[in-house]
C-alpha atoms as a PDB file:
ATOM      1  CA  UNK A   1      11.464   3.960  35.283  1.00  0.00           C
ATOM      2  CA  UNK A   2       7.876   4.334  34.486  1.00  0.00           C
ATOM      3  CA  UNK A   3       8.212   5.695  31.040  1.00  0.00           C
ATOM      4  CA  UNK A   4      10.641   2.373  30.630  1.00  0.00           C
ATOM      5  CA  UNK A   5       7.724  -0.220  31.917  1.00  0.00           C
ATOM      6  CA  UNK A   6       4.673   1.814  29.943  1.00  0.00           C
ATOM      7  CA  UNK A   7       7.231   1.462  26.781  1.00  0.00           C
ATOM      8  CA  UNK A   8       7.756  -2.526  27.246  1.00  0.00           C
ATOM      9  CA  UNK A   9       4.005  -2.780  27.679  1.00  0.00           C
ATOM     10  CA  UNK A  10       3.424  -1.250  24.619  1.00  0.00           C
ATOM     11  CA  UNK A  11       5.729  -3.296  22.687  1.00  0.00           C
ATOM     12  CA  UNK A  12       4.292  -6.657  23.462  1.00  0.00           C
ATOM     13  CA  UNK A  13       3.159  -8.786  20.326  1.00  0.00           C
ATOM     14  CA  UNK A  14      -0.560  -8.290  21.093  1.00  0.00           C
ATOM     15  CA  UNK A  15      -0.138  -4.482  20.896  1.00  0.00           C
ATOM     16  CA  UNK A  16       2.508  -3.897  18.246  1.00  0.00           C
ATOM     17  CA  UNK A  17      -0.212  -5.941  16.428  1.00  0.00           C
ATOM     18  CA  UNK A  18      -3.176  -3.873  17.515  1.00  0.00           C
ATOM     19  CA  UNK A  19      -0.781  -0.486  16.269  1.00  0.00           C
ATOM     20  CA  UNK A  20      -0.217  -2.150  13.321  1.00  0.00           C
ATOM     21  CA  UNK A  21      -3.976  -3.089  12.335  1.00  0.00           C
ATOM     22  CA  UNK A  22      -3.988   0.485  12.943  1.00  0.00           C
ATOM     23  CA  UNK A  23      -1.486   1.207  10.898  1.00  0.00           C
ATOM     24  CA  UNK A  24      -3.228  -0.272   7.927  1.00  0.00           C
ATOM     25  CA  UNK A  25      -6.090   1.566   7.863  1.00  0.00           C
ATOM     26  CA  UNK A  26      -5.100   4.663   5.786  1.00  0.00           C
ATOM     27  CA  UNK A  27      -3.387   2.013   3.069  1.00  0.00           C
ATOM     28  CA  UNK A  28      -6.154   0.684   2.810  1.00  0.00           C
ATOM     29  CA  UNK A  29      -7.951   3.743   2.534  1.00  0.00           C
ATOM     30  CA  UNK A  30      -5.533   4.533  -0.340  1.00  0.00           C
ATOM     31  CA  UNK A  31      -6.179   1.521  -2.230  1.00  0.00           C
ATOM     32  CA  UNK A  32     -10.069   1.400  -2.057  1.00  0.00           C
ATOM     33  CA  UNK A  33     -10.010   4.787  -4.148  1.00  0.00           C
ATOM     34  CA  UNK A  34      -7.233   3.697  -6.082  1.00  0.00           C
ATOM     35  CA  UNK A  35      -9.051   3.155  -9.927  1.00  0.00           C
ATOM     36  CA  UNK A  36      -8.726  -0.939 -11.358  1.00  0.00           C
ATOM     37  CA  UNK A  37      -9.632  -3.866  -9.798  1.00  0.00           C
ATOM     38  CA  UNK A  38      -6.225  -4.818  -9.044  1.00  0.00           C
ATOM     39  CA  UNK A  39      -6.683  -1.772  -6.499  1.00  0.00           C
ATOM     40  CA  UNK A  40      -9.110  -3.563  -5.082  1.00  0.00           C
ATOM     41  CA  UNK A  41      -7.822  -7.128  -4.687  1.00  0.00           C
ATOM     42  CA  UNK A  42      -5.076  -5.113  -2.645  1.00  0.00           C
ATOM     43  CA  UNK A  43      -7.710  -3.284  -0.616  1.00  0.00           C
ATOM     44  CA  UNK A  44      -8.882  -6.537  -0.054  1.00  0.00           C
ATOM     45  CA  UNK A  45      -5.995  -7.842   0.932  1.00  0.00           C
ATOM     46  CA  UNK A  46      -5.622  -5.130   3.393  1.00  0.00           C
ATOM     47  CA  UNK A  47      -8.950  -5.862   4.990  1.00  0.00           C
ATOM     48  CA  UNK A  48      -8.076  -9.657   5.445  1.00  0.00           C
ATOM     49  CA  UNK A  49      -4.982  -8.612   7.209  1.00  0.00           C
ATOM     50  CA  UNK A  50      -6.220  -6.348   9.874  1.00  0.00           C
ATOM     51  CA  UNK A  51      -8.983  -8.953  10.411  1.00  0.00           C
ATOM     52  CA  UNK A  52      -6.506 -11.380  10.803  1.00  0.00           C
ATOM     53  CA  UNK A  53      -4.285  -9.347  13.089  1.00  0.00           C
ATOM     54  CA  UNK A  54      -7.280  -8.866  15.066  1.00  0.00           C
ATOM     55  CA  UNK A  55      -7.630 -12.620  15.995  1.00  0.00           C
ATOM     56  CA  UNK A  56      -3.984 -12.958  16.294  1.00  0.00           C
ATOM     57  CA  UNK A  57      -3.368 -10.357  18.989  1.00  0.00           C
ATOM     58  CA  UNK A  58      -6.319 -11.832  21.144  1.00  0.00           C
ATOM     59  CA  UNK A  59      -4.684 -14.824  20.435  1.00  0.00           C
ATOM     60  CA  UNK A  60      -1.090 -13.898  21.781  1.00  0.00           C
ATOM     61  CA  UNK A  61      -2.512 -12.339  24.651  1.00  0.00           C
ATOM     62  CA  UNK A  62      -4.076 -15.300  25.955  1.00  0.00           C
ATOM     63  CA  UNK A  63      -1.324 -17.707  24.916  1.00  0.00           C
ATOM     64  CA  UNK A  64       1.223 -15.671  26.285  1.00  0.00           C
ATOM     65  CA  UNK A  65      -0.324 -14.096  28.841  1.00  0.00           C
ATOM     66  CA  UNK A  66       0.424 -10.734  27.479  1.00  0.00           C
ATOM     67  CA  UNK A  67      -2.560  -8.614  28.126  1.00  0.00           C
ATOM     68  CA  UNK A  68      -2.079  -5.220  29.503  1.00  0.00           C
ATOM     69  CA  UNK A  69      -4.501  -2.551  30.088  1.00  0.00           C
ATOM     70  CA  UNK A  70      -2.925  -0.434  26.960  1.00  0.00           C
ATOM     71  CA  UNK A  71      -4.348  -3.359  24.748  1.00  0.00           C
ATOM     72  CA  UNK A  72      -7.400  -3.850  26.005  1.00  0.00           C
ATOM     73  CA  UNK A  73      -8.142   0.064  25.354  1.00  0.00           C
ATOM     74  CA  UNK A  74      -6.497   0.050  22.218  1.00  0.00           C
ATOM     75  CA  UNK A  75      -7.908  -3.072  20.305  1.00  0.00           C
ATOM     76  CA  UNK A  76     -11.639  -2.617  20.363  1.00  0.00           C
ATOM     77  CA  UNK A  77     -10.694   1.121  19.044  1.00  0.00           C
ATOM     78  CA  UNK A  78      -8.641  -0.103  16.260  1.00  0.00           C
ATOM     79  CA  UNK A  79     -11.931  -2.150  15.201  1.00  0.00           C
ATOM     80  CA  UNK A  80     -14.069   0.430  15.461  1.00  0.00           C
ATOM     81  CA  UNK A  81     -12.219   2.729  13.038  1.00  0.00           C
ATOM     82  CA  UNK A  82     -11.354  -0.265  10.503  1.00  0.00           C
ATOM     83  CA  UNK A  83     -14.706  -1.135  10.047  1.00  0.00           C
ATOM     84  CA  UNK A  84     -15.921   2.721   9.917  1.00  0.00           C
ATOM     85  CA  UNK A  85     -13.280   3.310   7.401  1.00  0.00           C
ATOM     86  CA  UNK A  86     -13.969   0.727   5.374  1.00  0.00           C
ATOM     87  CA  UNK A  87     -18.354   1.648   5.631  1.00  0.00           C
ATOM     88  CA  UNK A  88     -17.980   5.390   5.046  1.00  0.00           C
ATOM     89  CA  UNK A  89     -15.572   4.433   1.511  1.00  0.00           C
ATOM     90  CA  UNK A  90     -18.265   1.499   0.964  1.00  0.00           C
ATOM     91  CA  UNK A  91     -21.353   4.678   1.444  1.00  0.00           C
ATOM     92  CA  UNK A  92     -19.429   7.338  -0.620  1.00  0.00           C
ATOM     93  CA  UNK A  93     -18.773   5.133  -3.070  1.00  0.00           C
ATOM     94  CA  UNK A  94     -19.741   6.767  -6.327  1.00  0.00           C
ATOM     95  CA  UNK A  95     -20.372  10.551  -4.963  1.00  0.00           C
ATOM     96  CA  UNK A  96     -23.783  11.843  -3.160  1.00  0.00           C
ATOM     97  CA  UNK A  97     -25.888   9.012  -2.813  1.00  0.00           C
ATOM     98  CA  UNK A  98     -29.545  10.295  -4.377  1.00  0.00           C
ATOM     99  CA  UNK A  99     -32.564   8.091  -3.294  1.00  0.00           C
ATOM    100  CA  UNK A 100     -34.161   7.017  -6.315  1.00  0.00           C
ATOM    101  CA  UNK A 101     -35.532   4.353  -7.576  1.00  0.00           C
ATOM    102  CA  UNK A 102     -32.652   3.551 -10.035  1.00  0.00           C
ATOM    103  CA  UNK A 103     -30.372   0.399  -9.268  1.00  0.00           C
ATOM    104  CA  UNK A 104     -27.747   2.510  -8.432  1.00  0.00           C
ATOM    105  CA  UNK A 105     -30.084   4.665  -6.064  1.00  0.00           C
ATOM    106  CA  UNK A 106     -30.563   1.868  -4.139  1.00  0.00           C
ATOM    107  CA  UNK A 107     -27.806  -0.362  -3.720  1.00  0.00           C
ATOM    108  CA  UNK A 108     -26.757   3.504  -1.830  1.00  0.00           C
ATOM    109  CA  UNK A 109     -29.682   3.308   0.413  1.00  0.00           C
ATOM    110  CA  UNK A 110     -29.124  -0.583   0.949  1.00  0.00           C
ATOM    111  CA  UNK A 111     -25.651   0.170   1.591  1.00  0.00           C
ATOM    112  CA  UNK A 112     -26.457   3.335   4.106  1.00  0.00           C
ATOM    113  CA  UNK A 113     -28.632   2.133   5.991  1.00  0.00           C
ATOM    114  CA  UNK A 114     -27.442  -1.190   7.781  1.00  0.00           C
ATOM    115  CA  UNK A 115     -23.843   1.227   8.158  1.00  0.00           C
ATOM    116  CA  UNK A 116     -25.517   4.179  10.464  1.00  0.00           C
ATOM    117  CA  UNK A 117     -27.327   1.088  12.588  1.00  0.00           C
ATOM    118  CA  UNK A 118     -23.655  -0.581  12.853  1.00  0.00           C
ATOM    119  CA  UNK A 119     -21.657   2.923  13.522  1.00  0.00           C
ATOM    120  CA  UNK A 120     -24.257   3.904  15.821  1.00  0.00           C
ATOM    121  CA  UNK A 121     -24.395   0.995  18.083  1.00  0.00           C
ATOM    122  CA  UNK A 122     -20.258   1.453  17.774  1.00  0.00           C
ATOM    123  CA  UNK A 123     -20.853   4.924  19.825  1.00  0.00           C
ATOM    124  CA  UNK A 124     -23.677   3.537  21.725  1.00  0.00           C
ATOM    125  CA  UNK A 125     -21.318   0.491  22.910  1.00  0.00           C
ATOM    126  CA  UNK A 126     -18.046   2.586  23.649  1.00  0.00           C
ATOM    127  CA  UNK A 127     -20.055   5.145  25.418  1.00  0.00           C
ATOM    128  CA  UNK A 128     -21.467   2.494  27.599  1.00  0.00           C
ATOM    129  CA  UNK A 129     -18.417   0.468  28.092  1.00  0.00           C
ATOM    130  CA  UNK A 130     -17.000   3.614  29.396  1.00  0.00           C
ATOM    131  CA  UNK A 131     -20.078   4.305  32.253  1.00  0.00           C
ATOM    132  CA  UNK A 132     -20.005   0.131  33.136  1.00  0.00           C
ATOM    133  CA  UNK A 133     -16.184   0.280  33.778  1.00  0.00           C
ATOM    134  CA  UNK A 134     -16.279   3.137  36.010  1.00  0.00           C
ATOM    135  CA  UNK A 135     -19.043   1.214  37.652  1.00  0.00           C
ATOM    136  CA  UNK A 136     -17.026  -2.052  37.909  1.00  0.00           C
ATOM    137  CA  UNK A 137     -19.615  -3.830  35.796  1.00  0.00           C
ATOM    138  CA  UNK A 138     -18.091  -6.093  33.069  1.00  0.00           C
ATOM    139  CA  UNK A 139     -20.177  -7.301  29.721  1.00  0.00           C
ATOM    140  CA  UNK A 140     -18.075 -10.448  28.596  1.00  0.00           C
ATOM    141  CA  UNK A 141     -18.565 -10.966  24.990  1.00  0.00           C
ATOM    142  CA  UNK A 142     -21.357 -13.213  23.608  1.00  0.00           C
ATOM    143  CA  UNK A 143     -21.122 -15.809  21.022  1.00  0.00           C
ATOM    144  CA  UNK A 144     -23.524 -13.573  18.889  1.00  0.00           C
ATOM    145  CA  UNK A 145     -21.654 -10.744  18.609  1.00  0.00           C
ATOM    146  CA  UNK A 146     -18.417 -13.195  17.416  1.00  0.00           C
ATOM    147  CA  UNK A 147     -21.350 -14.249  14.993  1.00  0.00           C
ATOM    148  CA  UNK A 148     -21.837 -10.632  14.007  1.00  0.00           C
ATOM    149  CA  UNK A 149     -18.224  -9.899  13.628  1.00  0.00           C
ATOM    150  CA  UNK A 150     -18.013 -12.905  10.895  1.00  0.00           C
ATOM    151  CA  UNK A 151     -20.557 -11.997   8.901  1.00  0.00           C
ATOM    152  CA  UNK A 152     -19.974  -7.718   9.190  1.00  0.00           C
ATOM    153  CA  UNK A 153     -16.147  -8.547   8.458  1.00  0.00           C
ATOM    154  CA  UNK A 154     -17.400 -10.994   5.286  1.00  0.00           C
ATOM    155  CA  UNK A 155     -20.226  -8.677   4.006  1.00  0.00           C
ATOM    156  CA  UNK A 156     -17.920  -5.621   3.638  1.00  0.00           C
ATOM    157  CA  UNK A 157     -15.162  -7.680   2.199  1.00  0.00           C
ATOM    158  CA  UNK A 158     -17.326  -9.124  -0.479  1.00  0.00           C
ATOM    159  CA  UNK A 159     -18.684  -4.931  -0.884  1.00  0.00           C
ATOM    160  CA  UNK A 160     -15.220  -3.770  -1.238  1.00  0.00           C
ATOM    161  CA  UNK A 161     -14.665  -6.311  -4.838  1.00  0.00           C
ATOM    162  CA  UNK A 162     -17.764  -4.817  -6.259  1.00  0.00           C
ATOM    163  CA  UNK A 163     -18.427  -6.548  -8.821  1.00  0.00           C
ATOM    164  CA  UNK A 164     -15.613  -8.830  -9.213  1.00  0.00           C
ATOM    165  CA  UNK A 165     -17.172 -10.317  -6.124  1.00  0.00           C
ATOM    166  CA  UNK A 166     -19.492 -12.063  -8.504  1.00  0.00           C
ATOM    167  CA  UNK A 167     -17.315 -12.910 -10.915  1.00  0.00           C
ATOM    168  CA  UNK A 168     -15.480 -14.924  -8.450  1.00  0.00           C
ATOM    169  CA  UNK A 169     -18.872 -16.268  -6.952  1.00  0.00           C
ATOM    170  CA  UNK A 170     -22.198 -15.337  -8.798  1.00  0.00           C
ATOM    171  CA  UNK A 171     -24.305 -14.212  -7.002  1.00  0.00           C
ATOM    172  CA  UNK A 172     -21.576 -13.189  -3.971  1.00  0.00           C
ATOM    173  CA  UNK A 173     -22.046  -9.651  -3.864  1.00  0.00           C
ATOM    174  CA  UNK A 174     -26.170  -9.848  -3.696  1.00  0.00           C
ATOM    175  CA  UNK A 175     -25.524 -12.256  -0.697  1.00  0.00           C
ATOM    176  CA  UNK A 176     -23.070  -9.589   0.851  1.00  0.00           C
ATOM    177  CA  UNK A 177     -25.729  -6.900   1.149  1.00  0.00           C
ATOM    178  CA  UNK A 178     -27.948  -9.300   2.756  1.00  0.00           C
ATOM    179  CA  UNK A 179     -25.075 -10.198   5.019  1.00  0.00           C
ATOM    180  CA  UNK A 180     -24.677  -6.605   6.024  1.00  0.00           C
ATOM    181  CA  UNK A 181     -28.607  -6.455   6.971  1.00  0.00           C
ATOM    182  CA  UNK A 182     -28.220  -9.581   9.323  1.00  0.00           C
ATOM    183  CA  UNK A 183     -24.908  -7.606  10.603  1.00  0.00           C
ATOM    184  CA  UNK A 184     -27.132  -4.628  11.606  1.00  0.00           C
ATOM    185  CA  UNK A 185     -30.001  -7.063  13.037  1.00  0.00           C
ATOM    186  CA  UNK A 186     -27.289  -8.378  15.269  1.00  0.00           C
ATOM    187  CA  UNK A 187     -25.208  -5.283  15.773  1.00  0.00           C
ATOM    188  CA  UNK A 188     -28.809  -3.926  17.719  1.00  0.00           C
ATOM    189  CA  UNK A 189     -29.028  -7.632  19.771  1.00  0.00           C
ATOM    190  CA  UNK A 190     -25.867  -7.395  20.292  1.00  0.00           C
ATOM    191  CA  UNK A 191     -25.785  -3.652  21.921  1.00  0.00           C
ATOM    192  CA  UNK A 192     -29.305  -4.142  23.497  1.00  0.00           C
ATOM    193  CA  UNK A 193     -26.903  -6.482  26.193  1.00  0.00           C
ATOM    194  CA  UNK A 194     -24.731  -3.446  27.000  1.00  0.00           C
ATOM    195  CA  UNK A 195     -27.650  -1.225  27.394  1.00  0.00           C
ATOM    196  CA  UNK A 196     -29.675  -3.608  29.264  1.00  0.00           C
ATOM    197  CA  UNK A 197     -26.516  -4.059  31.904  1.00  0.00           C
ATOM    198  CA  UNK A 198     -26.324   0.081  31.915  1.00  0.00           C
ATOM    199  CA  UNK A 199     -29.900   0.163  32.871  1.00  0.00           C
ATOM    200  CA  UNK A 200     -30.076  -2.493  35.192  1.00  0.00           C
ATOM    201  CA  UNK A 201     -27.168  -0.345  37.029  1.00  0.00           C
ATOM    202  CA  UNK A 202     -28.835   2.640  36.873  1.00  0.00           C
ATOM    203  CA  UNK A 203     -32.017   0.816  38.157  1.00  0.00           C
ATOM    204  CA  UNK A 204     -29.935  -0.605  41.206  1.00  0.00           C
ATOM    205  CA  UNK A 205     -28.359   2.511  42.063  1.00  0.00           C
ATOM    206  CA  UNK A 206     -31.325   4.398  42.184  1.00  0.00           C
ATOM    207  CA  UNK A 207     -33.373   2.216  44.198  1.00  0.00           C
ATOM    208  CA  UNK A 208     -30.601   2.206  46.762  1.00  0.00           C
ATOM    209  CA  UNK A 209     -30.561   6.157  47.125  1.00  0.00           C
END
């Protein structure tokens, strides 16, 4: 009987969405070191989906009131690797990056940089999700880190084009590495509010000992 009410909790649309964003993630893999730029429109295209499943299955849990615990679990994981999927491909792109001075050099080091700030807060965050939820203390989500989202999920979709980026906007894939610095700046405001409520815990627990 249990194994019969876990399995119709797991099939609910916001999960088999969530599995399925999932899913995705080693296509897309596939594609992003496919050779062509066709390869990469489909990579692309990949991205854009999984974004857009993301919104959907928040969206079909509040609408029809289909949230279980299994989904909440599930979905900010299935973020977490998408986006540090897609940032390790967008890092190793074209072998060992070597600091240098050369363009190439440092579009590496513009590219590695913001991505260890934004994977790092990522194990920062789940780390301290996990302590506040034993501890009953819930974050909600700010409006800045759905700022953040739009402009990390934008900045890596513009990096994964390239250059065809540019020739669909000039100028498009210059304003994506900026992009990704803001997304860094905000990834680190962003986290700051989970580590503030951790210490404020902490703080609260040990002045009542």
């Amino acid at each position: 009987m249990a194994k019969m009410v876990y399995g119709r909790v797991m099939l609910r649309l916001p999960n088999i969405l969530t599995l399925f964003r999932i899913a995705l993630v080693p296509v897309f893999a596939v594609a992003f070191v496919m050779p062509g730029d066709n390869a990469r429109l489909i990579a692309l295209g990949i991205f854009c989906l999984a974004g857009i499943s993301d919104a959907l299955d928040g969206l079909a849990a509040r609408k029809l009131n289909a949230g279980s615990d299994f989904g909440r679990m599930l979905d900010p994981i299935a973020d977490k690797i998408l986006v540090g999927v897609a940032l390790m491909l967008l890092v190793a792109e074209g072998g060992i990056i070597q600091f240098t001075l050369d363009p190439e050099g440092l579009r590496g080091l513009l590219k590695l940089v913001p991505a260890l700030v934004i994977l790092s807060r990522e194990f920062l965050v789940s780390g301290l999700r996990e302590f506040l939820a034993g501890a009953n203390v819930s974050v909600p989500v700010t409006f800045l880190a759905k700022i953040k989202t739009v402009v990390q999920m934008f900045a890596i979709g513009a990096m994964i084009l390239g250059p065809i980026a540019d020739q669909i906007v000039p100028g498009a894939l210059a304003f994506a590495y900026v992009a990704l610095w803001v997304a860094a700046g905000l990834t680190v405001a962003t986290g700051y509010v989970y580590l503030r409520a951790g210490l404020i815990h902490t703080r609260r627990r040990e002045t009542a000992a």
